[in-house]
C-alpha atoms as a PDB file:
ATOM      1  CA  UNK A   1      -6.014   3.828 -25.406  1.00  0.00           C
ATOM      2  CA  UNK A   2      -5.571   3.556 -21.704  1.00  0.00           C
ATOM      3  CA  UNK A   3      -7.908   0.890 -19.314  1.00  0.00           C
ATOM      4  CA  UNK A   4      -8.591   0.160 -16.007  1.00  0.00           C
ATOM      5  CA  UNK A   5     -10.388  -3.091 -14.703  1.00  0.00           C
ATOM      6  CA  UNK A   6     -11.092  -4.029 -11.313  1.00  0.00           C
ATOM      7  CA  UNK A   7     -12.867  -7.140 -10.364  1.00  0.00           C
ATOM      8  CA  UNK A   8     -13.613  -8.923  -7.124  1.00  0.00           C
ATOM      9  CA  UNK A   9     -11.833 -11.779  -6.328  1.00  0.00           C
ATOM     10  CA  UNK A  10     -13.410 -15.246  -5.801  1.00  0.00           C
ATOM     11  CA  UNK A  11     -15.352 -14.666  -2.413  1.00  0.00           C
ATOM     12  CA  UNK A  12     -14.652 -18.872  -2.104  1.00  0.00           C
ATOM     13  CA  UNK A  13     -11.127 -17.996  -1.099  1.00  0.00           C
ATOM     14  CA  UNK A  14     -12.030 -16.732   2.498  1.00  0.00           C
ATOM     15  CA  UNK A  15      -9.165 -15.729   4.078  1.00  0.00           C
ATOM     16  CA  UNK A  16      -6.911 -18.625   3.020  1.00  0.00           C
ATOM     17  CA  UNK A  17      -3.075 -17.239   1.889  1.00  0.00           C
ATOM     18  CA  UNK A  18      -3.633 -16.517  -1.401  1.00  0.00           C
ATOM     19  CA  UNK A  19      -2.221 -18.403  -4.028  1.00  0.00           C
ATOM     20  CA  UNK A  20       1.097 -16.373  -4.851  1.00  0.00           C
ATOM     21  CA  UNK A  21       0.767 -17.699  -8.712  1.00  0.00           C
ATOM     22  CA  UNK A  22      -2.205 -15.580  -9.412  1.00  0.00           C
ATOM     23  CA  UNK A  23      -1.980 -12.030 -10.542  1.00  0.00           C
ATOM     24  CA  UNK A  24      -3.274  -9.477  -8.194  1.00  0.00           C
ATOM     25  CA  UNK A  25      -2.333  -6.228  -9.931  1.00  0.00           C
ATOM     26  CA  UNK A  26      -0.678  -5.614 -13.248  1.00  0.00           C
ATOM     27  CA  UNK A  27       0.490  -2.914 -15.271  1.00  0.00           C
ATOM     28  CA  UNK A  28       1.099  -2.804 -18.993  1.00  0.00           C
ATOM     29  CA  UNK A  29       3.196  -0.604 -20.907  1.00  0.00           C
ATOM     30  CA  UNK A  30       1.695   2.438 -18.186  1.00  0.00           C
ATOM     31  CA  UNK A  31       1.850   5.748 -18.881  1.00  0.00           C
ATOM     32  CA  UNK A  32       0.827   9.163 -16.665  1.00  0.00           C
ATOM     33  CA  UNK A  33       1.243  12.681 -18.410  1.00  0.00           C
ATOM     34  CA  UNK A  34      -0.190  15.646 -16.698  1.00  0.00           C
ATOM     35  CA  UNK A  35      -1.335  18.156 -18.858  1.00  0.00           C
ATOM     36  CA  UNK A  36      -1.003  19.259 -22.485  1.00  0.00           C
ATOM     37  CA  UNK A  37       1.161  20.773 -24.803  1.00  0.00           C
ATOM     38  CA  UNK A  38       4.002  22.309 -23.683  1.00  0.00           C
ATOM     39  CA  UNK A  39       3.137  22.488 -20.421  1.00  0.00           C
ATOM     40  CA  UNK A  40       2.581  18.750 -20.000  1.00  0.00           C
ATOM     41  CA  UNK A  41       4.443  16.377 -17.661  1.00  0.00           C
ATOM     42  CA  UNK A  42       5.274  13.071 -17.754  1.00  0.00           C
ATOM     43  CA  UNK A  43       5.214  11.044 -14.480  1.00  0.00           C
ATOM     44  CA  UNK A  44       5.087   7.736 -15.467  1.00  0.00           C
ATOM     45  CA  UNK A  45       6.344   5.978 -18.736  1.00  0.00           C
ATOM     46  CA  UNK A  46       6.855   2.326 -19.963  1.00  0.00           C
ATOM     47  CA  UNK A  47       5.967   0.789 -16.676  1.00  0.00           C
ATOM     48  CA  UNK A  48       5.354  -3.255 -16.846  1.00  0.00           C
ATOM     49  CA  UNK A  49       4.562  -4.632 -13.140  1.00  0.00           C
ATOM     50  CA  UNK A  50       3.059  -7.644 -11.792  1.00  0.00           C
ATOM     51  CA  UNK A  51       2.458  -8.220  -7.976  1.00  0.00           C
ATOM     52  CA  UNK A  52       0.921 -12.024  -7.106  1.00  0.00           C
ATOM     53  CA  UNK A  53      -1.992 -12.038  -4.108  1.00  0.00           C
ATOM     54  CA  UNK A  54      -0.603 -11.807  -1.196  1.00  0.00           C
ATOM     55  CA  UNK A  55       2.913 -10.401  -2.123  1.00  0.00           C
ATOM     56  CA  UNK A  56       4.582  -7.509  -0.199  1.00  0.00           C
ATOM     57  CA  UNK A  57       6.092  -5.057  -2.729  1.00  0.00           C
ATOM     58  CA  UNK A  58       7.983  -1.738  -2.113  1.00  0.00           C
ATOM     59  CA  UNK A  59       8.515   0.336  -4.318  1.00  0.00           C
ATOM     60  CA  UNK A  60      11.188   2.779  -3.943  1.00  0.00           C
ATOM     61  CA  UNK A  61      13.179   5.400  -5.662  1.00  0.00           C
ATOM     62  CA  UNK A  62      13.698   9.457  -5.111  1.00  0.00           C
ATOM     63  CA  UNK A  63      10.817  12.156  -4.567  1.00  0.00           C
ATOM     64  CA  UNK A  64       9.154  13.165  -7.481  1.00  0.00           C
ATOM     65  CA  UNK A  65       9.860   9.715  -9.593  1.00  0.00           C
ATOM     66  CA  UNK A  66       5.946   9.077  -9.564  1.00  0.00           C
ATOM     67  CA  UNK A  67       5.297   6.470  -6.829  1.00  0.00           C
ATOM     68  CA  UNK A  68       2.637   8.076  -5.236  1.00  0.00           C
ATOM     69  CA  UNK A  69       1.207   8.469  -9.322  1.00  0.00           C
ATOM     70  CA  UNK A  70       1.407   4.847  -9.246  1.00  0.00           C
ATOM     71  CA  UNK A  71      -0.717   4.381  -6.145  1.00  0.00           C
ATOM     72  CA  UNK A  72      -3.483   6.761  -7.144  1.00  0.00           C
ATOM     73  CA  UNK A  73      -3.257   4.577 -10.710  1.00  0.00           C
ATOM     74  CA  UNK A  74      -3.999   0.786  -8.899  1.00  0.00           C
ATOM     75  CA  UNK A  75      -6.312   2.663  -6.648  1.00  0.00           C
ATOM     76  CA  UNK A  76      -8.450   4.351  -9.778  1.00  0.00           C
ATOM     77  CA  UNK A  77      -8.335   7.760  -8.726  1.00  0.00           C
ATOM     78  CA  UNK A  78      -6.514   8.169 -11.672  1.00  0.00           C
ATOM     79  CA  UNK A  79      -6.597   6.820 -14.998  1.00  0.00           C
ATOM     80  CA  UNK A  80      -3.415   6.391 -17.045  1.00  0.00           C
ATOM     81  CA  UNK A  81      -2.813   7.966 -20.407  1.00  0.00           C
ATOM     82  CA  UNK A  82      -1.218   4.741 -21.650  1.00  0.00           C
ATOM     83  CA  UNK A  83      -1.431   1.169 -20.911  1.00  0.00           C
ATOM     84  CA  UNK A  84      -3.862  -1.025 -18.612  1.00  0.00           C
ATOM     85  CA  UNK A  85      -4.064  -1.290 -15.025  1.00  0.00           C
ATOM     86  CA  UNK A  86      -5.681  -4.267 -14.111  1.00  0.00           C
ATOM     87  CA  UNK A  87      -6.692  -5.069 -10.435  1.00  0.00           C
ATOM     88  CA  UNK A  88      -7.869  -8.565  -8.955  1.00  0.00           C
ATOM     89  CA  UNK A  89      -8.547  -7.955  -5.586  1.00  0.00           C
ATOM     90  CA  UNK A  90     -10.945  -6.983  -3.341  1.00  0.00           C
ATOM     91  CA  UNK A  91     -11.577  -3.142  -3.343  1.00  0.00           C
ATOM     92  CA  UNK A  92      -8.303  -1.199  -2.848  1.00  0.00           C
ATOM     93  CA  UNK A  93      -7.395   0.989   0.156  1.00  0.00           C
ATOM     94  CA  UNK A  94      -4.737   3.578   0.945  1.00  0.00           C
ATOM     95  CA  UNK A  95      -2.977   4.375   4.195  1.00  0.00           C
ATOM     96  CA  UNK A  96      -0.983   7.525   4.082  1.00  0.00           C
ATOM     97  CA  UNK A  97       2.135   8.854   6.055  1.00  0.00           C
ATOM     98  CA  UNK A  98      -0.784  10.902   8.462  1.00  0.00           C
ATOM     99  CA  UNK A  99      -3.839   8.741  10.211  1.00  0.00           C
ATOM    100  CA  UNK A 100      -6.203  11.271   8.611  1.00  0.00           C
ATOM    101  CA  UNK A 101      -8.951   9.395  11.483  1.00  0.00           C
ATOM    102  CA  UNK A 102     -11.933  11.493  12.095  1.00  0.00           C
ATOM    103  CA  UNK A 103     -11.504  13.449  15.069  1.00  0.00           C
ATOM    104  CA  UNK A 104     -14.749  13.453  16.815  1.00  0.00           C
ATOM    105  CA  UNK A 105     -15.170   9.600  15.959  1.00  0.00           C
ATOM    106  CA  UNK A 106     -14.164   6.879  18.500  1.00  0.00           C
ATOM    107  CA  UNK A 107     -11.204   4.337  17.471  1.00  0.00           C
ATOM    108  CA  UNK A 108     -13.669   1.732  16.728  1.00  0.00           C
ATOM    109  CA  UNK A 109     -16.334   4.171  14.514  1.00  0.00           C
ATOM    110  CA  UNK A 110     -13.348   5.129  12.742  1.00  0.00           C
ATOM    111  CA  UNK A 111     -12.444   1.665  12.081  1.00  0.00           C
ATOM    112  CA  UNK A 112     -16.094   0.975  10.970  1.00  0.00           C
ATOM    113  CA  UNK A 113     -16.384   3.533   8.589  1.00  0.00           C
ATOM    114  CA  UNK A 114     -15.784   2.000   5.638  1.00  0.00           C
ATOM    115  CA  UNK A 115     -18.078  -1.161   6.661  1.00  0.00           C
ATOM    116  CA  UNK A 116     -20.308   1.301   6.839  1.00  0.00           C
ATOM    117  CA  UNK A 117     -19.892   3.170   3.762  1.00  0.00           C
ATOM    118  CA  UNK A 118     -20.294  -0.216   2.330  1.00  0.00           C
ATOM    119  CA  UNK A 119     -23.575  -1.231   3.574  1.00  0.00           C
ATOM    120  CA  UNK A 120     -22.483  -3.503   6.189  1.00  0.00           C
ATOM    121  CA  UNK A 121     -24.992  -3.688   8.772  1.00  0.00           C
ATOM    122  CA  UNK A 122     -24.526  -2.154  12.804  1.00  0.00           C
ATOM    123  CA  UNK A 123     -23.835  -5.531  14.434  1.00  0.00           C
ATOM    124  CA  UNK A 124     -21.303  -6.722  11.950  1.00  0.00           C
ATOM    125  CA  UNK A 125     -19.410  -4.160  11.597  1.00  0.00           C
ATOM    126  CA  UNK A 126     -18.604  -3.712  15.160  1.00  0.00           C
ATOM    127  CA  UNK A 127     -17.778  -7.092  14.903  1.00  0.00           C
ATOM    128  CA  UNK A 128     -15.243  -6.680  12.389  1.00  0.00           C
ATOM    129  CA  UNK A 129     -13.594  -3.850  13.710  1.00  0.00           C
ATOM    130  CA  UNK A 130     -13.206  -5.045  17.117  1.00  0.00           C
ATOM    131  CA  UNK A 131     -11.409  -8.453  15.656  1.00  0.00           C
ATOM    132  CA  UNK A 132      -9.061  -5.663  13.445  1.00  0.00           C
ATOM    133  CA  UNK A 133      -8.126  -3.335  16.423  1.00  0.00           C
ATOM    134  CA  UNK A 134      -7.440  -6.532  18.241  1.00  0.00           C
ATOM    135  CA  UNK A 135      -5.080  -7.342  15.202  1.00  0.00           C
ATOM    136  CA  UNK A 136      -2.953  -4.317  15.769  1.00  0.00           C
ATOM    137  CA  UNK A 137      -2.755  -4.672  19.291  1.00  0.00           C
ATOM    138  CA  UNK A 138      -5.628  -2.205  20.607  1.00  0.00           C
ATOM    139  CA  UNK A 139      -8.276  -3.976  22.242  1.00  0.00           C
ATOM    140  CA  UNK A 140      -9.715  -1.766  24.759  1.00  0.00           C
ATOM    141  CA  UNK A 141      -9.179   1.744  23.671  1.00  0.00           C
ATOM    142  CA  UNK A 142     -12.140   1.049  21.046  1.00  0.00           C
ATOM    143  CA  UNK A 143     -13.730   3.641  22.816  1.00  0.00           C
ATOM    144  CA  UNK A 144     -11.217   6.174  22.517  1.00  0.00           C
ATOM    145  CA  UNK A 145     -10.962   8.879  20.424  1.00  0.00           C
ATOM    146  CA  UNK A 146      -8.095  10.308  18.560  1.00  0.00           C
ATOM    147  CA  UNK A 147      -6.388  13.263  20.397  1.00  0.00           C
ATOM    148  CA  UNK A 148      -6.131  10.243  23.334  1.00  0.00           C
ATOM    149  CA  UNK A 149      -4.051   8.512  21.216  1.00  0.00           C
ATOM    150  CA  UNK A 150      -0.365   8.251  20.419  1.00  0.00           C
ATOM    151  CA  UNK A 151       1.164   8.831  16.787  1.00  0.00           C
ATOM    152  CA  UNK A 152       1.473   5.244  16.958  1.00  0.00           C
ATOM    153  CA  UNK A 153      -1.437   4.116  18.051  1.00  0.00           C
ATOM    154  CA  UNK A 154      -3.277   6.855  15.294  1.00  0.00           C
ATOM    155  CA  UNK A 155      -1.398   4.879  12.720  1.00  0.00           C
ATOM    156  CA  UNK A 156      -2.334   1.919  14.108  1.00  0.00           C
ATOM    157  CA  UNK A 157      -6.352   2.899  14.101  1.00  0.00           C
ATOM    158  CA  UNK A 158      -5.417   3.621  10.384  1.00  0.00           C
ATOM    159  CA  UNK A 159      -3.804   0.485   9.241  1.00  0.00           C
ATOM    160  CA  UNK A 160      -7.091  -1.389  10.800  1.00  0.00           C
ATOM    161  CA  UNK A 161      -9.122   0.949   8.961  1.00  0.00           C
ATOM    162  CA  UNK A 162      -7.519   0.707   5.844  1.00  0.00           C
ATOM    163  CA  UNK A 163      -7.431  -3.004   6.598  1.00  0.00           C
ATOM    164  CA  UNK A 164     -11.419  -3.174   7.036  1.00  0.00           C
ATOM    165  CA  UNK A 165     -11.386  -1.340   3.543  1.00  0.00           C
ATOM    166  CA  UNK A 166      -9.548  -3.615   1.907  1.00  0.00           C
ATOM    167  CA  UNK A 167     -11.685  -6.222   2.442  1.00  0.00           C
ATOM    168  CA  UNK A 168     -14.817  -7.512   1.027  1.00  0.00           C
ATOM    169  CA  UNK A 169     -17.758  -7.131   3.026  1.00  0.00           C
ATOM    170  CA  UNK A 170     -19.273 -10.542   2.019  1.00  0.00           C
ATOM    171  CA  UNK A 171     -15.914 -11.997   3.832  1.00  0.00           C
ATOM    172  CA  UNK A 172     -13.767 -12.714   0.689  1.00  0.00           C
ATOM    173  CA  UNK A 173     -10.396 -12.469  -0.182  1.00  0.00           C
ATOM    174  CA  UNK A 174      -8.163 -10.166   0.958  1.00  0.00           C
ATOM    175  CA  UNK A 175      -8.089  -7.070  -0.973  1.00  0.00           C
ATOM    176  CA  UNK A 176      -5.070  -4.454  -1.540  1.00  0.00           C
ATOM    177  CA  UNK A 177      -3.655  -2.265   0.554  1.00  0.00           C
ATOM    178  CA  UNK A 178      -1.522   0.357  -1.170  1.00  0.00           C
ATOM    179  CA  UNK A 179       0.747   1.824   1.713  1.00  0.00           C
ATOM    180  CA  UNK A 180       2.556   6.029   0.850  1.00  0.00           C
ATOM    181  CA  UNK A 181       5.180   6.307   3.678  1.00  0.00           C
ATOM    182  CA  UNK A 182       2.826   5.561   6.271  1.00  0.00           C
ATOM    183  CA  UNK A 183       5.634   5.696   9.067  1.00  0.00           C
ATOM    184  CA  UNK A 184       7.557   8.726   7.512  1.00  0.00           C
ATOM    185  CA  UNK A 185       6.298  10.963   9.674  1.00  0.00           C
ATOM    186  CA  UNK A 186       7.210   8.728  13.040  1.00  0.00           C
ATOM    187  CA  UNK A 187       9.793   8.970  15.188  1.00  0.00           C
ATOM    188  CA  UNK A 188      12.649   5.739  14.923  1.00  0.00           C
ATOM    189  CA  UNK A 189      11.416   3.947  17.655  1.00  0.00           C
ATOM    190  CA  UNK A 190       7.626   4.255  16.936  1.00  0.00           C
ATOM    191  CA  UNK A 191       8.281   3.589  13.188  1.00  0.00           C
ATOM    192  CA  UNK A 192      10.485   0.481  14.099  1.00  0.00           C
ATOM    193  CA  UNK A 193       7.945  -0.960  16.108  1.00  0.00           C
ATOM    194  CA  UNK A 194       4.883  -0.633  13.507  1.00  0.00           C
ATOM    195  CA  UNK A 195       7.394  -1.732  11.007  1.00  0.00           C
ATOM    196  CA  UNK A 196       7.312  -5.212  12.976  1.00  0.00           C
ATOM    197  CA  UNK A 197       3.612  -4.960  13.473  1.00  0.00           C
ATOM    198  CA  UNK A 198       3.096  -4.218   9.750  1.00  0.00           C
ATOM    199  CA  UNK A 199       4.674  -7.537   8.958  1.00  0.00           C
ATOM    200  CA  UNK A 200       2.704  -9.156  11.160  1.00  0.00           C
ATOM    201  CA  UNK A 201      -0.725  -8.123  10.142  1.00  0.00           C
ATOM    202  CA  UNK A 202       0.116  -9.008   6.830  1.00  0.00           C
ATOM    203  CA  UNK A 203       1.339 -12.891   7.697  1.00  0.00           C
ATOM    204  CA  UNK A 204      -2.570 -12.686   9.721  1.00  0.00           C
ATOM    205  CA  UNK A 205      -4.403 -11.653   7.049  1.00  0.00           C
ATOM    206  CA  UNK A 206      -3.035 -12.422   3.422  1.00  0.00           C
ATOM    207  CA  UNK A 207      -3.586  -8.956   2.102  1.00  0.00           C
ATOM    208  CA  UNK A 208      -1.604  -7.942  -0.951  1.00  0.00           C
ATOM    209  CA  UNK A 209       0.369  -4.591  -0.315  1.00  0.00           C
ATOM    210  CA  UNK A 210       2.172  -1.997  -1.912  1.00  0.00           C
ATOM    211  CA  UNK A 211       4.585   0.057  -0.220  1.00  0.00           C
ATOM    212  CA  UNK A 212       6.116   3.299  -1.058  1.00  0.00           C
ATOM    213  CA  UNK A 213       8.805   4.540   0.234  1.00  0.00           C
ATOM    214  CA  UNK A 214      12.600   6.192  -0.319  1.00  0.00           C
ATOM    215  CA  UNK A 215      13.984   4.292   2.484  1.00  0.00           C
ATOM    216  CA  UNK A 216      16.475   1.611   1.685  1.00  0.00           C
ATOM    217  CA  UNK A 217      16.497  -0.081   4.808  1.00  0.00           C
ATOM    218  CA  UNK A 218      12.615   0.179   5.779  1.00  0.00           C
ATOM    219  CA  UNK A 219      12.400  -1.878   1.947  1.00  0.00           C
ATOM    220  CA  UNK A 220      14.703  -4.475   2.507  1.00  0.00           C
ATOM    221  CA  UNK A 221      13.010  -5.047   6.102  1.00  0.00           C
ATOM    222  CA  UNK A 222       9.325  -4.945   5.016  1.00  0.00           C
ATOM    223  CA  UNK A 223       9.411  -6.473   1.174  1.00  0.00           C
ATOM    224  CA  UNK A 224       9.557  -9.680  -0.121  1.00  0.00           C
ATOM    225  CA  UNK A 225      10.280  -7.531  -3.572  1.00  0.00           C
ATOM    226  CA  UNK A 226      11.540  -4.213  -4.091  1.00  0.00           C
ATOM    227  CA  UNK A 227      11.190  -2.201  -7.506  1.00  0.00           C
ATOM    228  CA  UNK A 228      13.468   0.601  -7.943  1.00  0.00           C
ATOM    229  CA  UNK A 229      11.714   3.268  -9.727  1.00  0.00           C
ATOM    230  CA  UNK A 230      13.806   6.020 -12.332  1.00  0.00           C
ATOM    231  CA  UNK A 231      13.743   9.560 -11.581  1.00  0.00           C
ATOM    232  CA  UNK A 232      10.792  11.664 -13.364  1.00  0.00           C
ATOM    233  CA  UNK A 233       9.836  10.000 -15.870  1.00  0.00           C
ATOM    234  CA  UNK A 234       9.522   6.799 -13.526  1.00  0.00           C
ATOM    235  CA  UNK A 235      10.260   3.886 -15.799  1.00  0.00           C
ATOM    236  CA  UNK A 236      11.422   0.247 -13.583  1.00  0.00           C
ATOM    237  CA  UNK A 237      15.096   0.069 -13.449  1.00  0.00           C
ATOM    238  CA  UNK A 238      15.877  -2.937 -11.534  1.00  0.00           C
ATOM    239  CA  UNK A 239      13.893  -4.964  -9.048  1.00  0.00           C
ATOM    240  CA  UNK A 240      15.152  -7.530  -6.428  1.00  0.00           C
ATOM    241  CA  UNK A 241      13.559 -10.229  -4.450  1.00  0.00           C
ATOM    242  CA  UNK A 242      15.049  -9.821  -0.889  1.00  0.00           C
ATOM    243  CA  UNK A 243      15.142 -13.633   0.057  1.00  0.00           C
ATOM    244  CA  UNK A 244      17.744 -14.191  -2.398  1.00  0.00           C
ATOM    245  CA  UNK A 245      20.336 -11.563  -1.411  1.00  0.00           C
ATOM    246  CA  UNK A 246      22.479 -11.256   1.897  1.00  0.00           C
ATOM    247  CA  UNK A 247      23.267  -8.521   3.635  1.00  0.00           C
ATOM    248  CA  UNK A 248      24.668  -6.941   1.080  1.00  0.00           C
ATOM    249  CA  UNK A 249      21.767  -5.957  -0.496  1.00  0.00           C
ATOM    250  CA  UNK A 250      20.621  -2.940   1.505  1.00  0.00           C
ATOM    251  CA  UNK A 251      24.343  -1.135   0.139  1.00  0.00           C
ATOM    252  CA  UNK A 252      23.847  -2.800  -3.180  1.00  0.00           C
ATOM    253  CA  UNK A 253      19.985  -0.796  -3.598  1.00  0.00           C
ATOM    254  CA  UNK A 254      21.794   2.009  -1.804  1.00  0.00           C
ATOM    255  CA  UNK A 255      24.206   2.463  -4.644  1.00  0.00           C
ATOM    256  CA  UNK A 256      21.515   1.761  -7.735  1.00  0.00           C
ATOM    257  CA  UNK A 257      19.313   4.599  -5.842  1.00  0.00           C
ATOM    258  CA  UNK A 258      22.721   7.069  -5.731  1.00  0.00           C
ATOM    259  CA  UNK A 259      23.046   6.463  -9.380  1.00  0.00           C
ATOM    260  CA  UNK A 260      19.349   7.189  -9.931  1.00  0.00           C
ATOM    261  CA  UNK A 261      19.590  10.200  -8.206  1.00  0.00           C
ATOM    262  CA  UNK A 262      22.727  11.942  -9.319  1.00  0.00           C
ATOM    263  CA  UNK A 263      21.886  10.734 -13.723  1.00  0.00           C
ATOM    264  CA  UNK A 264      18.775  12.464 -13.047  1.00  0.00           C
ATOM    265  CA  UNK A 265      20.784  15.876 -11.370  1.00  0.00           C
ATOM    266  CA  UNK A 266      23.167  15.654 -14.248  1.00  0.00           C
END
């Protein structure tokens, strides 16, 4: 028997730092299998996770090992075959590696979509997404639509969309933003950049995220955690919390991820 639960969060915390002892998301003995009979796969098996409000977590491992399964699971788009998924937070959001921003919408209608969608009224959602294009650094091209844009500044529309998502409209906690290689698709310098300005939203605003990716170094940079993931079947094989390594850690998850990679070729 498989469940999913999620709940708002208190709306009492504001936007206070969450308290990093309570339990945003957790996963129980999760389980994905696509299909039946013979034909079935298995994406996801065994998986135990907990990530605390306001923790950044990446998790990492090869294409194909089911982190993108795991997103869709916390997100409810899916439903797991076995286990719970339980979710605390405000309602969660996705950002994916391409803006997907509605082309004949300005920046800023864009950004209040989702307000909108949620029954927030005219006034304060333009409110709100002014104050979150202002967070990423793009007061003043409100008005502008996407092909006027940058990559960059498409991803960064996104990230204060998904942002406006991710939070209540009544003003409560943070929610969760669950992140699939949003800067895969960038080139070095660009990805770099939003890499800093990723961290810095998230100091702003508290929100618990979950990053994907397969890059070593964009984990180590970004996560206070990172969780290795198995090849297909994706099962947890090690995790490591990044302020209590050196530099040595980025060749040490290098070398766990090699092994991953070449027992699963074998």
């Amino acid at each position: 028997m498989s469940q999913v639960t999620l709940t708002d969060s208190d709306p009492g915390l504001a936007r206070a730092r969450p308290d990093r002892a309570q339990t945003a998301v957790e996963l129980t003995g999760v389980g994905k299998t696509f299909g039946t009979g013979a034909g079935a796969v298995t994406a996801l098996r065994g998986i135990d996770l907990r990530v605390a409000h306001g923790e950044f977590l990446c998790l990492l491992g090869a294409s194909g090992c089911g982190k993108s399964t795991l997103l869709n699971l916390l997100s409810g788009l899916e439903e797991p075959t076995a286990g719970t998924v339980t979710v605390t937070t405000a309602r969660p959001s996705f950002m994916f590696q391409e803006p997907a921003l509605m082309p004949w919408l300005t920046a800023a209608r864009n950004v209040e979509l989702p307000l909108q969608l949620a029954g927030q009224g005219r006034s304060a959602r333009r409110t709100r997404a002014r104050e979150l294009l202002e967070l990423v650094r793009l007061d003043g091209v409100g008005e502008k639509r996407p092909h006027e844009l940058s990559g960059g500044m498409r991803q960064r529309v996104a990230l204060a969309r998904a942002l406006a998502a991710a939070t209540s409209t009544d003003g409560g906690a943070p929610g969760l933003l669950l992140m699939d290689e949003p800067f895969a698709a960038l080139d070095a310098i660009t990805r770099d950049v939003l890499q800093g300005e990723l961290l810095r939203v998230w100091e702003a605003t508290g929100t618990t995220v979950v990053f994907v990716t397969h890059d070593v170094r964009e984990a180590v940079r970004l996560a206070q955690r990172v969780v290795l993931l198995s090849s297909r079947p994706g099962t947890v094989v090690r995790e490591w919390r990044v302020d209590e390594h050196g530099p040595e850690l980025h060749d040490e998850i290098t070398g766990r991820l090699r092994q991953v990679i070449t027992s699963h070729a074998a």
